[in-house]
C-alpha atoms as a PDB file:
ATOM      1  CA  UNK A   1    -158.891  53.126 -50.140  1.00  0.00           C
ATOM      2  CA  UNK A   2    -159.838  55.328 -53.181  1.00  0.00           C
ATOM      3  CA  UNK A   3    -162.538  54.984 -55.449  1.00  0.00           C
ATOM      4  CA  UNK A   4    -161.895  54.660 -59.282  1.00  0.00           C
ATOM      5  CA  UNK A   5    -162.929  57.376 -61.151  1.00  0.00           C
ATOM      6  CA  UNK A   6    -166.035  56.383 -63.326  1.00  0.00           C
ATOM      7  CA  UNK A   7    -164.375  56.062 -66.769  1.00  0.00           C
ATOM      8  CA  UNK A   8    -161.757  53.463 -65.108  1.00  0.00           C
ATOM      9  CA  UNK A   9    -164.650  51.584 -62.956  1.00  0.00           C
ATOM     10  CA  UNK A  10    -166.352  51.031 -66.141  1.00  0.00           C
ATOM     11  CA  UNK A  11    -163.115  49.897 -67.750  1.00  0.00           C
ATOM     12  CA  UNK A  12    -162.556  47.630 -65.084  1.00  0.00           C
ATOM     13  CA  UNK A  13    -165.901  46.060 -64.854  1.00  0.00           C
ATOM     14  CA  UNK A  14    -165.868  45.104 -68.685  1.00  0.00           C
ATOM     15  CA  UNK A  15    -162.892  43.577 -68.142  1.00  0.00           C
ATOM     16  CA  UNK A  16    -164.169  41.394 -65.405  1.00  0.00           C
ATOM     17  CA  UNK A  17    -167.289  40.435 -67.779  1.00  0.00           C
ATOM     18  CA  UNK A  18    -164.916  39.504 -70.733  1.00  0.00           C
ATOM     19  CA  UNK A  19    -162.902  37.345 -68.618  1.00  0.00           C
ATOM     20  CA  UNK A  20    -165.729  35.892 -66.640  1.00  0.00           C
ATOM     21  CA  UNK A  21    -167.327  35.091 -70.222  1.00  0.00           C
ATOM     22  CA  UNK A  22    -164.059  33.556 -71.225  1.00  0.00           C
ATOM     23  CA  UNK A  23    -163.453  31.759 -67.672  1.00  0.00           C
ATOM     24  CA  UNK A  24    -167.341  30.096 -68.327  1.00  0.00           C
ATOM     25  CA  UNK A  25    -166.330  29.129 -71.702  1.00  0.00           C
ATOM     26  CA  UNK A  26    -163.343  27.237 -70.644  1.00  0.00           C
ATOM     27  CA  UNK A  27    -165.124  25.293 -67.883  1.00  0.00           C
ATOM     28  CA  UNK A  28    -168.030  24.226 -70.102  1.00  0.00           C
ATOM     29  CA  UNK A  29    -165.278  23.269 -72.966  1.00  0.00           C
ATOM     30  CA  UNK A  30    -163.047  21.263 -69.766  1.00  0.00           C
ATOM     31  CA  UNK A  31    -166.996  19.647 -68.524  1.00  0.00           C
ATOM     32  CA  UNK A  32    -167.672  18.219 -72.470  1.00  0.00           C
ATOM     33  CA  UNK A  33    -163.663  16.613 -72.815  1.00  0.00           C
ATOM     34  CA  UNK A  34    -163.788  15.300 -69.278  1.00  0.00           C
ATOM     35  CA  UNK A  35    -166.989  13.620 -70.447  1.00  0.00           C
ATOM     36  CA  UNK A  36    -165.605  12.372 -73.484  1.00  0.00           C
ATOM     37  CA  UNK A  37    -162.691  10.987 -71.876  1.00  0.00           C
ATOM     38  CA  UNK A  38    -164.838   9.216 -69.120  1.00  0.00           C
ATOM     39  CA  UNK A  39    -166.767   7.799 -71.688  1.00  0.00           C
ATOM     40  CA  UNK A  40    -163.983   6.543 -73.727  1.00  0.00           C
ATOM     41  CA  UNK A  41    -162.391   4.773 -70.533  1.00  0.00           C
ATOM     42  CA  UNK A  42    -166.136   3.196 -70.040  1.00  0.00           C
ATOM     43  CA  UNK A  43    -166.165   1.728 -73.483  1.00  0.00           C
ATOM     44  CA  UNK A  44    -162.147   0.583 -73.150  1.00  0.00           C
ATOM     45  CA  UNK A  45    -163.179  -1.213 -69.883  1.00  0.00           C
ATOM     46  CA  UNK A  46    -166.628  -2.720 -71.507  1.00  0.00           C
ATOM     47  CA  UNK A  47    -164.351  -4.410 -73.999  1.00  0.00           C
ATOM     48  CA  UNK A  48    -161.668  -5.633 -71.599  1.00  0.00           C
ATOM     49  CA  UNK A  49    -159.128  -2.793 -72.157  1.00  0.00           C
ATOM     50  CA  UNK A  50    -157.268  -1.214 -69.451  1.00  0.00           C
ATOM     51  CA  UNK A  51    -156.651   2.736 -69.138  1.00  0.00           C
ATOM     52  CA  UNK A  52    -154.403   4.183 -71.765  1.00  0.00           C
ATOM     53  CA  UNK A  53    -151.351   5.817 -70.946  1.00  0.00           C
ATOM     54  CA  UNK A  54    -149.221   8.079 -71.987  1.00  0.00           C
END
């Protein structure tokens, strides 16, 4: 297999960081709505409501 040249390895491995940055950003934002939507269905089945659907 042949190696990048330096310019495109470079290219390539900010590209990697940018979407590793975005693909952390996404999983925090997905950890806080699961959280919110667990807590929701805890407080609908505290007051004797059943899960909502859609």
């Amino acid at each position: 297999m042949k190696r990048l040249p330096k310019e495109e390895c470079e290219k390539e491995n900010e590209r990697l960081r940018k979407e590793n940055e975005r693909l952390r950003a996404e999983n925090l934002l997905l950890k806080k709505v699961k959280a919110l939507v667990e807590e929701r269905e805890s407080r609908n089945r505290r007051i004797g409501r059943g899960p909502l659907t859609n």
